[in-house]
N, C-alpha and C. Protein backbone atom coordinates (compact mmCIF):
# COMPACT_ATOMS: atom_id res chain seq x y z
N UNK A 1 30.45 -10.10 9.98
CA UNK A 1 29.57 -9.15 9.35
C UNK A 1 28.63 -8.52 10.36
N UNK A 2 27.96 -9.34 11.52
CA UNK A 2 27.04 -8.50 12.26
C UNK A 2 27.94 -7.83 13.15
N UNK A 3 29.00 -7.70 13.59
CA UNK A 3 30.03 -6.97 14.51
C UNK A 3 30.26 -5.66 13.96
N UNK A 4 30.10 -5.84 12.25
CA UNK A 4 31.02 -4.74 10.99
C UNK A 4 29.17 -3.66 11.07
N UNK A 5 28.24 -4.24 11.32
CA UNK A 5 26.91 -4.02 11.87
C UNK A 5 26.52 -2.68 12.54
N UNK A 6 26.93 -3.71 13.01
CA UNK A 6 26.72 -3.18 15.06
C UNK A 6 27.43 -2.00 14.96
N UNK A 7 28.72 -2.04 14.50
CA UNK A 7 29.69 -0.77 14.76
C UNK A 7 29.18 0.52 14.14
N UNK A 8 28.89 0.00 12.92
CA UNK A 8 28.33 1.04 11.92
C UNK A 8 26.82 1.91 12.11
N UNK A 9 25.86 0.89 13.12
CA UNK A 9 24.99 1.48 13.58
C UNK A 9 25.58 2.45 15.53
N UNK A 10 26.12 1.88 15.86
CA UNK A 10 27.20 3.06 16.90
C UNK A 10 27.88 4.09 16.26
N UNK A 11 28.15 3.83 15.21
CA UNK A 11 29.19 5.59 14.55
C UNK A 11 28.09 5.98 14.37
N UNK A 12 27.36 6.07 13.70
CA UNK A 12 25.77 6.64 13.00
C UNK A 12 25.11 7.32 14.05
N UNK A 13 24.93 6.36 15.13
CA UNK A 13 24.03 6.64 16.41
C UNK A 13 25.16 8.13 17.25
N UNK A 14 26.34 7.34 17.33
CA UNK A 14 27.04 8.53 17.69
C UNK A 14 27.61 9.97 17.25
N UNK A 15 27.29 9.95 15.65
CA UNK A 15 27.28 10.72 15.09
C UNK A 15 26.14 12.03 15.28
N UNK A 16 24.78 11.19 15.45
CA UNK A 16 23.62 11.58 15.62
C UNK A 16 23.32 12.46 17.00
N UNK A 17 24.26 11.85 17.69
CA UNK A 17 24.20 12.42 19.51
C UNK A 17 25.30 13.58 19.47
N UNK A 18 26.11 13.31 18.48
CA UNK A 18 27.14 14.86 18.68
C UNK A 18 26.47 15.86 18.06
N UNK A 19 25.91 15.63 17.07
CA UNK A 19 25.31 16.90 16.08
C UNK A 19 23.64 17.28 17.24
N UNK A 20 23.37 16.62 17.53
CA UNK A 20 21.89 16.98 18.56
C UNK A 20 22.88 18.11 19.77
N UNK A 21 24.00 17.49 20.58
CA UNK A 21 24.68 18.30 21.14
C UNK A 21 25.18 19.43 20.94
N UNK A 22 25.45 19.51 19.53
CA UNK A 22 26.15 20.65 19.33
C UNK A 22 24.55 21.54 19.04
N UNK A 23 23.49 21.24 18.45
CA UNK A 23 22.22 22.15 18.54
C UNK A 23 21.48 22.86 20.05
N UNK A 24 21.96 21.57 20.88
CA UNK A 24 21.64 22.52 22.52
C UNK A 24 22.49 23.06 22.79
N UNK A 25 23.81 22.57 22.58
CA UNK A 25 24.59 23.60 23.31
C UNK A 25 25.27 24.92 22.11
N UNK A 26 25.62 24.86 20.97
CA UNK A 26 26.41 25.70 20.35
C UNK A 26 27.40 25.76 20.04
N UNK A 27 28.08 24.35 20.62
CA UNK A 27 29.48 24.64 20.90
C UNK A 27 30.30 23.87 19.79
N UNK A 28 31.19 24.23 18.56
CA UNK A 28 31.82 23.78 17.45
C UNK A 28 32.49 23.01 17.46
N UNK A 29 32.64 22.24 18.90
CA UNK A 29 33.49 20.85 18.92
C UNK A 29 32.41 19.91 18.92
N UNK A 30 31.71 20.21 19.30
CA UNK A 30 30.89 18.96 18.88
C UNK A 30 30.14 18.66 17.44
N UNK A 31 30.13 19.42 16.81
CA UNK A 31 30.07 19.33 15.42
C UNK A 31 31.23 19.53 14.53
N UNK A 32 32.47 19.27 14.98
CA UNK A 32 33.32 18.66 14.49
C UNK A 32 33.78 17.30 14.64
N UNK A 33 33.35 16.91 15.89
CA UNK A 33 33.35 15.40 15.84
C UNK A 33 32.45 14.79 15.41
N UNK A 34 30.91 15.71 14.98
CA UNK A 34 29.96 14.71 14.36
C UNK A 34 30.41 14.56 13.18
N UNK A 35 31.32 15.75 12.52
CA UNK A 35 31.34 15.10 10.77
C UNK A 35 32.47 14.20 10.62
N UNK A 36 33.20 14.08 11.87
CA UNK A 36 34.54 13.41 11.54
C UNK A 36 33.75 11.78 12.23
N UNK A 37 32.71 11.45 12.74
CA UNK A 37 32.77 10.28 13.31
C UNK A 37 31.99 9.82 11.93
N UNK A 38 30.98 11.08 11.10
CA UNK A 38 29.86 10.89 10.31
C UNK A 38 30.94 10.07 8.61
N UNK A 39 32.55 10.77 8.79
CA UNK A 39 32.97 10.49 7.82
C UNK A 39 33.78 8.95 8.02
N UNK A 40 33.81 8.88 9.14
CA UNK A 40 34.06 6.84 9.84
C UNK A 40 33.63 6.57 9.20
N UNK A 41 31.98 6.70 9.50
CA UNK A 41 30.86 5.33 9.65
C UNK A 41 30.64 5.38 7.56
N UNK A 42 30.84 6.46 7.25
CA UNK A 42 30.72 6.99 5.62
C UNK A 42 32.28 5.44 5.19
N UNK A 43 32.92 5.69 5.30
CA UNK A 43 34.37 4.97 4.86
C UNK A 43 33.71 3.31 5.58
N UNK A 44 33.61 3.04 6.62
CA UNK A 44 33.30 1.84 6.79
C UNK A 44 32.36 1.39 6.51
N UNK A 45 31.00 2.22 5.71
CA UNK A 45 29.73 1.81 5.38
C UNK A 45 30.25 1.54 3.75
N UNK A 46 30.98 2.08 3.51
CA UNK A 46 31.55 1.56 2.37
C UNK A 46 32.25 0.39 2.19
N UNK A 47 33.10 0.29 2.84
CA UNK A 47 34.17 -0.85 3.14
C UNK A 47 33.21 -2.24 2.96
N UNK A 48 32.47 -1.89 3.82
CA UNK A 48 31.35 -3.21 4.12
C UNK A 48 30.64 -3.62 2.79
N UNK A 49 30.14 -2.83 2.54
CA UNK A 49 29.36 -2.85 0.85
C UNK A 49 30.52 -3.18 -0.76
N UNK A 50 31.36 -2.87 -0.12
CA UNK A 50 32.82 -3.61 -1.26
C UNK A 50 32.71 -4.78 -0.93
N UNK A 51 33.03 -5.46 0.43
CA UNK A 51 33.00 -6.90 0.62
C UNK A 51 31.74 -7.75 0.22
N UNK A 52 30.20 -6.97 0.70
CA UNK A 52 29.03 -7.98 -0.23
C UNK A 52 29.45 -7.51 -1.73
N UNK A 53 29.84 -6.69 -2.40
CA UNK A 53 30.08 -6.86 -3.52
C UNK A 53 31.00 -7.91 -4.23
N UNK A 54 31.92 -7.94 -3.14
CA UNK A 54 33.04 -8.95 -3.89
C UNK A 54 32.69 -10.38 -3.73
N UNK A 55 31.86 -10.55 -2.53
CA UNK A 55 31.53 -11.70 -2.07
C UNK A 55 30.57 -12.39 -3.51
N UNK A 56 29.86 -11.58 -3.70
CA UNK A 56 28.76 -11.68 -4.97
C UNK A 56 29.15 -11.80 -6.59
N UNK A 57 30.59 -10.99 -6.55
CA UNK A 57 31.63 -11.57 -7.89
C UNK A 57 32.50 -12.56 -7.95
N UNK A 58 32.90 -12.46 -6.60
CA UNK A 58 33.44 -13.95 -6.57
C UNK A 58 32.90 -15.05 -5.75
């Protein structure tokens, strides 16, 4: 669980550094990788929150 963590605060963080990039520079690849890293950390921030859920029903 703190590994599933860690990762999820690196997509986030890295999400955060592409979209700042793409505001200095302009350039539309980098805000295409922010929404595609933003939609990772979205799917695995989920993933994670199914497992304390299930953990808690069963």
């Amino acid at each position: 669980m703190l590994l599933l963590r860690f990762v999820l605060v690196l997509l986030l963080i890295g999400s955060g550094v592409c979209f700042a990039a793409y505001a200095f520079t302009s350039n539309p690849r980098y805000l295409r990788w922010g929404w595609m890293v933003l939609r990772v950390a979205l799917a695995a921030a989920l993933g994670f929150f199914g497992i304390l859920f299930l953990e808690r029903v069963l």
